[in-house]
N, C-alpha and C. Protein backbone atom coordinates (compact mmCIF):
# COMPACT_ATOMS: atom_id res chain seq x y z
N UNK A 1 20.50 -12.70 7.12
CA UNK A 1 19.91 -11.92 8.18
C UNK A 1 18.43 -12.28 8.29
N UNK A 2 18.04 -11.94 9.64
CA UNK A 2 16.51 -12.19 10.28
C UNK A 2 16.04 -11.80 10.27
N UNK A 3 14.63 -10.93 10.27
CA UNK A 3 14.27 -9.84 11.20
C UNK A 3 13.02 -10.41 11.56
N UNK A 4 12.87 -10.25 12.67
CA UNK A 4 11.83 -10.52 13.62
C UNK A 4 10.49 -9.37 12.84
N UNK A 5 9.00 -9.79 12.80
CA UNK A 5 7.90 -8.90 13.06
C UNK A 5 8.35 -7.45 13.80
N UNK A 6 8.23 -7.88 15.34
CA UNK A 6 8.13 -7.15 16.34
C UNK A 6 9.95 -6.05 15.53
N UNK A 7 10.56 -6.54 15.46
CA UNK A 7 11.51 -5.95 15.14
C UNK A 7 11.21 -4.68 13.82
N UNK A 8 10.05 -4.67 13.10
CA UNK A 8 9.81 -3.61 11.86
C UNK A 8 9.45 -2.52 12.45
N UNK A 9 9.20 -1.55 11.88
CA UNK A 9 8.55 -0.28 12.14
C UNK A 9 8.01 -0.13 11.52
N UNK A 10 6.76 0.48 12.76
CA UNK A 10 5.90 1.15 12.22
C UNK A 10 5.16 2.23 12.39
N UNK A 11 4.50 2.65 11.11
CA UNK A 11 4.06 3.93 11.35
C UNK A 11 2.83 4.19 11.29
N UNK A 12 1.80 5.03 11.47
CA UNK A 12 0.35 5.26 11.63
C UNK A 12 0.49 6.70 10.55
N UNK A 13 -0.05 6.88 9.44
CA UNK A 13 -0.44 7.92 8.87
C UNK A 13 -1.98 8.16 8.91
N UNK A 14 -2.24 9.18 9.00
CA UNK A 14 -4.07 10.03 9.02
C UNK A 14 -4.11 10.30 7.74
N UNK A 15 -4.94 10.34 7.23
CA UNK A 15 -5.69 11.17 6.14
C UNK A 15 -4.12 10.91 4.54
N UNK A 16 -4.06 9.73 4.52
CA UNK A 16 -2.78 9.66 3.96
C UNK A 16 -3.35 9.50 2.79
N UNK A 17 -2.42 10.44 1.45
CA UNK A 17 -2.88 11.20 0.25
C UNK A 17 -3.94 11.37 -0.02
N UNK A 18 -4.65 11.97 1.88
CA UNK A 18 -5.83 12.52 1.21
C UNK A 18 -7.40 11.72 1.71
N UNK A 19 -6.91 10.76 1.95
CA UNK A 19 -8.00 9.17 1.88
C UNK A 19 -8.62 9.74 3.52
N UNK A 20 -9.29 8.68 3.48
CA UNK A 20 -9.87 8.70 5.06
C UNK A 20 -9.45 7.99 5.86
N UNK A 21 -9.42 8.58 7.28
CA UNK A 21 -9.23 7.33 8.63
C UNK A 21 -7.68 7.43 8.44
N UNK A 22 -6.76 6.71 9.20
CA UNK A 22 -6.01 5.89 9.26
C UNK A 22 -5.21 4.76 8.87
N UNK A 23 -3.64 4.40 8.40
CA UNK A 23 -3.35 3.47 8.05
C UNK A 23 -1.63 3.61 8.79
N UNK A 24 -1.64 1.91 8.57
CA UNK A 24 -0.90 1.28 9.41
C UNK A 24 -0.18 0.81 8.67
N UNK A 25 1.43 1.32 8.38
CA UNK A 25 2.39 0.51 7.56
C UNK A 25 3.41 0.10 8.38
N UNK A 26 3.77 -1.37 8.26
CA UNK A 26 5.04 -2.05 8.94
C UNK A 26 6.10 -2.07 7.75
N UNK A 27 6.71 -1.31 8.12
CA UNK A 27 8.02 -1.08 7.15
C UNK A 27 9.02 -2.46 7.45
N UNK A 28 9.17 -3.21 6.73
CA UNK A 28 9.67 -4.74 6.67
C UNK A 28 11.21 -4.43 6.54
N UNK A 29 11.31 -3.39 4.92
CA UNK A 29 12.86 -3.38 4.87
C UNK A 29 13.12 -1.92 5.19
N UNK A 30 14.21 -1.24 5.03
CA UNK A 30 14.75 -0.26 4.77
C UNK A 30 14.84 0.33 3.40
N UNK A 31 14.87 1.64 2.79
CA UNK A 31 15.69 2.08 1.86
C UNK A 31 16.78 1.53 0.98
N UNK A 32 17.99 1.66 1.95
CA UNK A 32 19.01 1.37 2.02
C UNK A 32 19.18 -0.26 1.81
N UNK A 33 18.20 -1.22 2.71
CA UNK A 33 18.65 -2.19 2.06
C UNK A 33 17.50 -2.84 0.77
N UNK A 34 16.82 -1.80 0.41
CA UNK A 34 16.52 -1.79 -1.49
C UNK A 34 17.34 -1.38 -2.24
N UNK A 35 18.77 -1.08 -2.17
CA UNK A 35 19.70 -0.81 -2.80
C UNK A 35 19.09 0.79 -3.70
N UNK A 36 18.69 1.64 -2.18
CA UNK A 36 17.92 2.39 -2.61
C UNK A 36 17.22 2.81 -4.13
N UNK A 37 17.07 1.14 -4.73
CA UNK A 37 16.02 1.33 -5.76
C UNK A 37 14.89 1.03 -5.90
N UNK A 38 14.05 1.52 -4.70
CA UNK A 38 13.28 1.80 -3.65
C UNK A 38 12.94 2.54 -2.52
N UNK A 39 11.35 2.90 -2.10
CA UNK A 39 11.80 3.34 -0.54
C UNK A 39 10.38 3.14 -0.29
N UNK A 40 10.00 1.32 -0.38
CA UNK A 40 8.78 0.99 0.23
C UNK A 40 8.84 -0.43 0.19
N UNK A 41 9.12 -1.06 1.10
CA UNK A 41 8.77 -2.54 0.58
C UNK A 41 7.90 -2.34 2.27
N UNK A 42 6.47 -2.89 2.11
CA UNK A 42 6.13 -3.11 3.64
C UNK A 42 4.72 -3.25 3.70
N UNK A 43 4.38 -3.76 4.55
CA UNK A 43 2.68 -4.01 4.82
C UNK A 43 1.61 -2.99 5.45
N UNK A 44 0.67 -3.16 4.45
CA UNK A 44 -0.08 -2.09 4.86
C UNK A 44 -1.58 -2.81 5.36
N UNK A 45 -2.35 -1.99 6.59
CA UNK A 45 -2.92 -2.10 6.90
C UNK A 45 -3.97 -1.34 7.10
N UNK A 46 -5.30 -1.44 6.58
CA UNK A 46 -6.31 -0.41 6.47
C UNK A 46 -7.45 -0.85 7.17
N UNK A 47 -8.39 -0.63 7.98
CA UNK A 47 -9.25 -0.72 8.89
C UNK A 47 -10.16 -0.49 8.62
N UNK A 48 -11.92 -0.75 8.36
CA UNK A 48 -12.91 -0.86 7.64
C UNK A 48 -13.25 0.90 7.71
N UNK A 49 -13.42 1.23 6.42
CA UNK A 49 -13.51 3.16 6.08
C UNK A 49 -12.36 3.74 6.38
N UNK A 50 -11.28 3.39 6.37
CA UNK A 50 -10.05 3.63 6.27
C UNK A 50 -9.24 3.63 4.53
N UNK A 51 -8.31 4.09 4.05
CA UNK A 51 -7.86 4.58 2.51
C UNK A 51 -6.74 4.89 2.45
N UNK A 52 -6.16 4.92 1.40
CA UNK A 52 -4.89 5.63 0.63
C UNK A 52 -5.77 6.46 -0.39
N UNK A 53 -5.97 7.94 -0.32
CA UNK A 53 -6.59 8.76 -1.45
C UNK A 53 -5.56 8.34 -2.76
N UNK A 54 -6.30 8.97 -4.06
CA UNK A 54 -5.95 8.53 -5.10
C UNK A 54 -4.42 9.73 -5.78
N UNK A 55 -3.48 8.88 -5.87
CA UNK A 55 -2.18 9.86 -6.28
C UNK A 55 -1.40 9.48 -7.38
N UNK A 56 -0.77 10.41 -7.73
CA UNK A 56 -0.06 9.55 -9.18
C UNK A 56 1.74 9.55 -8.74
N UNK A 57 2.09 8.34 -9.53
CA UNK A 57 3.43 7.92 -9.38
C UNK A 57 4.15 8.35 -10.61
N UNK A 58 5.77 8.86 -10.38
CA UNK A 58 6.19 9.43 -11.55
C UNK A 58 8.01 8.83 -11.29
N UNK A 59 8.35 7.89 -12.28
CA UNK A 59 9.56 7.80 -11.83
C UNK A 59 9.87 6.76 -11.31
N UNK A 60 8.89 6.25 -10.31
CA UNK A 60 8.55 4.88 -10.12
C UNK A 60 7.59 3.77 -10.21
N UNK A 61 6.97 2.79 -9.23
CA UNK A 61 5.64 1.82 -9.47
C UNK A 61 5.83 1.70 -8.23
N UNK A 62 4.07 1.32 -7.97
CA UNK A 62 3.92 0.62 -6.59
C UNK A 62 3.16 -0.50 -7.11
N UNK A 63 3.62 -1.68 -6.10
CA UNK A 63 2.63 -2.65 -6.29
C UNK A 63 2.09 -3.40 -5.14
N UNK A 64 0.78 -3.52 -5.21
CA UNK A 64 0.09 -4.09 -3.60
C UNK A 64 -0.40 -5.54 -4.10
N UNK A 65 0.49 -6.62 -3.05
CA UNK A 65 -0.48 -7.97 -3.27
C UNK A 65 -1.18 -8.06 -2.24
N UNK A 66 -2.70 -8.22 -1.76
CA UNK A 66 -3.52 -8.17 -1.37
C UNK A 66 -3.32 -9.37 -0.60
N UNK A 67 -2.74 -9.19 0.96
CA UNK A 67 -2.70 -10.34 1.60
C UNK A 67 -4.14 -11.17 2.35
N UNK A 68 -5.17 -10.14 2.69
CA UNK A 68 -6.04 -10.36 3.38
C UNK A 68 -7.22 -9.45 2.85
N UNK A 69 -8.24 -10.07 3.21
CA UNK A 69 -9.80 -8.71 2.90
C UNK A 69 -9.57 -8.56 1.86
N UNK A 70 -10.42 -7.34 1.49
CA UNK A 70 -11.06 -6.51 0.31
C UNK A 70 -10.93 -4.98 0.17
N UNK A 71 -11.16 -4.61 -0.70
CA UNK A 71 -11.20 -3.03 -0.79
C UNK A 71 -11.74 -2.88 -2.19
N UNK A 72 -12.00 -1.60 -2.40
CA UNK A 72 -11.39 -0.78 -3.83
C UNK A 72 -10.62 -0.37 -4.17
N UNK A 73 -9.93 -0.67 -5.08
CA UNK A 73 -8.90 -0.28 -5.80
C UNK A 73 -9.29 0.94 -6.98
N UNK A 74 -8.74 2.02 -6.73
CA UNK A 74 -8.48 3.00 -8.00
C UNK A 74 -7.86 2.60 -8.90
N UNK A 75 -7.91 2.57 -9.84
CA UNK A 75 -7.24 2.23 -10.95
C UNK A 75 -7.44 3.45 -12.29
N UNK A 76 -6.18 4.32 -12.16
CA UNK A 76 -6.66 5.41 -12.81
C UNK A 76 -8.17 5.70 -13.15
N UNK A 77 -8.60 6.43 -12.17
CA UNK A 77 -10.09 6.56 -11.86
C UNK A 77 -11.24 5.89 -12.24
N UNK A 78 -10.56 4.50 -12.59
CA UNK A 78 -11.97 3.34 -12.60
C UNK A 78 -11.58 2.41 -11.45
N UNK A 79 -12.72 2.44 -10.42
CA UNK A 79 -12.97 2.09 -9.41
C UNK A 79 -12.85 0.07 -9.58
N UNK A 80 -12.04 -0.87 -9.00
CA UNK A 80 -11.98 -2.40 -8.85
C UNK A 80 -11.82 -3.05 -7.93
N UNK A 81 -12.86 -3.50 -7.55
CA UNK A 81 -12.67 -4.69 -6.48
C UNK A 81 -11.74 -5.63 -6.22
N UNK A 82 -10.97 -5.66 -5.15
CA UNK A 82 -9.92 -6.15 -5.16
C UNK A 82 -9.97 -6.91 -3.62
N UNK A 83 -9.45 -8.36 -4.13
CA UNK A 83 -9.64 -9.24 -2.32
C UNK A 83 -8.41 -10.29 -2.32
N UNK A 84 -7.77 -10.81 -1.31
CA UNK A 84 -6.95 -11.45 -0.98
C UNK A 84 -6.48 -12.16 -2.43
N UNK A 85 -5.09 -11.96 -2.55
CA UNK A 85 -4.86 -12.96 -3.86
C UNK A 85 -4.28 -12.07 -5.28
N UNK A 86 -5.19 -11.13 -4.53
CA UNK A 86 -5.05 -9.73 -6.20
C UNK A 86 -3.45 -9.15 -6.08
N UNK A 87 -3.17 -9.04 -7.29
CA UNK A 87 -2.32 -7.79 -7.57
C UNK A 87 -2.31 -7.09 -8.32
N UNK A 88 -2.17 -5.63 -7.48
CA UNK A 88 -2.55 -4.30 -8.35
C UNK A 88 -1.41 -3.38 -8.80
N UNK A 89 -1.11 -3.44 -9.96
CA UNK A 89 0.45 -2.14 -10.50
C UNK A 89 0.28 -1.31 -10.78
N UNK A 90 0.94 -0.05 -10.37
CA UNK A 90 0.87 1.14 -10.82
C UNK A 90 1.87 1.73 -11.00
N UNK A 91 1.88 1.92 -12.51
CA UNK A 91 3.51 2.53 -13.65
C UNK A 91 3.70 3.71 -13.32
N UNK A 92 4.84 4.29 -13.32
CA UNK A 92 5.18 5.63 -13.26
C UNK A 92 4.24 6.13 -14.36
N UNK A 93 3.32 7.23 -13.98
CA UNK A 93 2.69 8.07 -15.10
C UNK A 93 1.36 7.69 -14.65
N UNK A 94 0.77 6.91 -14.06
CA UNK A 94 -0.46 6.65 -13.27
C UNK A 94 -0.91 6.62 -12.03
N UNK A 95 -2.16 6.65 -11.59
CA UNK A 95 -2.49 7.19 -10.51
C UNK A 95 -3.38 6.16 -10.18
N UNK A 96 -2.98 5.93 -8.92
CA UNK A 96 -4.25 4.93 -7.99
C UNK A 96 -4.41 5.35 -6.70
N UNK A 97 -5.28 4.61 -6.07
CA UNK A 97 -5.45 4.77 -4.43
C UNK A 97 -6.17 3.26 -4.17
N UNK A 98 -6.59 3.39 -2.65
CA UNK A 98 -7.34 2.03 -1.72
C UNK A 98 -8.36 2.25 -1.18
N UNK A 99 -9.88 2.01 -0.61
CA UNK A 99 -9.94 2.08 0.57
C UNK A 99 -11.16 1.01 0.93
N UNK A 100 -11.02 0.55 1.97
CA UNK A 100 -11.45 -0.56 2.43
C UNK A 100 -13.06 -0.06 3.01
N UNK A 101 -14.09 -0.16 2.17
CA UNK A 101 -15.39 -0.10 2.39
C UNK A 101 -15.96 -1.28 3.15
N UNK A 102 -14.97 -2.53 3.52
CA UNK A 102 -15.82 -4.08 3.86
C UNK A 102 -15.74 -3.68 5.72
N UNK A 103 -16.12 -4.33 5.81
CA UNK A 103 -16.67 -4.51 7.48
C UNK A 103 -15.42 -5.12 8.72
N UNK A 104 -14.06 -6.04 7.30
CA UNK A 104 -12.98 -6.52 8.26
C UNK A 104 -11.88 -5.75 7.60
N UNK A 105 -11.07 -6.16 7.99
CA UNK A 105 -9.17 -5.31 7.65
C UNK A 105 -9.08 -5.76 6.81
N UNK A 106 -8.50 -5.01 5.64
CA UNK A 106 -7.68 -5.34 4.55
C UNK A 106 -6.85 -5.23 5.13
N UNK A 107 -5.51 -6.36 4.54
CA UNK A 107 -3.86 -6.14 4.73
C UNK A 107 -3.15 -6.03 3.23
N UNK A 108 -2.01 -5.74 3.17
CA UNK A 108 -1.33 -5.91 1.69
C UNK A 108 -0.02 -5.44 1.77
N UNK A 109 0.54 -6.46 1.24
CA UNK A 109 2.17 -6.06 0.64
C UNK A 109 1.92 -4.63 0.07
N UNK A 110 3.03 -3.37 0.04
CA UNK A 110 3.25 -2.41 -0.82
C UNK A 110 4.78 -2.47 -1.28
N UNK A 111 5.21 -2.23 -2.03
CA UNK A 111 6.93 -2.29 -3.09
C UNK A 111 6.27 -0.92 -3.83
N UNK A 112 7.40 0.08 -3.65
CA UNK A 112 7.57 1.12 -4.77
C UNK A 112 9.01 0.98 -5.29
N UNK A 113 8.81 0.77 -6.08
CA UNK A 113 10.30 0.78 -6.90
C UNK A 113 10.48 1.84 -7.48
N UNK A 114 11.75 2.03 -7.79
CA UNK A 114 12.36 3.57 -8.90
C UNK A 114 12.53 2.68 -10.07
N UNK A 115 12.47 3.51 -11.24
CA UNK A 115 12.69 3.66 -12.74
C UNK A 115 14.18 3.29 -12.81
């Protein structure tokens, strides 16, 4: 199977866990076809002062490869610079967030997997 770009969905969350501004996720796969051991594979897009506030994962991991730009990365509350190339994990039992302080778009893969 194919799927076209234009073919994903997507969604616009505000103030998502908390963060500032706006973000833009293109949901690539489904749930269902993560053999619901998952319910995130998809690209995220954050817009300069735009964020994911900082939250903790329990049960599962997320992991963001940093397709484009820069940001900060939370990393259980020590703050890391993070730019095209990076990848950032976060284990069930820890807490991170994003947010793009630079002047252009960060983009990035997100995957949450289940335990």
């Amino acid at each position: 199977m194919i799927r076209k770009p234009e073919e994903c969905l997507e969604e616009i969350r505000n103030a998502m866990r908390g963060g500032p501004g706006s973000v833009k996720i293109k949901n690539l796969v489904s749930k269902e076809e993560l053999y619901n051991k998952g319910r995130l594979f998809g690209q995220t897009t954050l817009e300069p002062g735009c964020g994911i506030g900082v939250h903790e994962h329990n049960g599962e991991a997320e992991i963001f490869f940093i397709e484009e730009g820069e940001a900060i990365y939370n990393d259980n509350g020590e703050e890391v610079p993070v730019k095209a190339g990076d990848i950032a994990i976060c284990r069930s039992g820890e807490s991170h967030g994003i947010i793009n302080n630079s002047d252009k778009t960060c983009r990035f893969i997100a995957l949450i997997i289940s335990e």
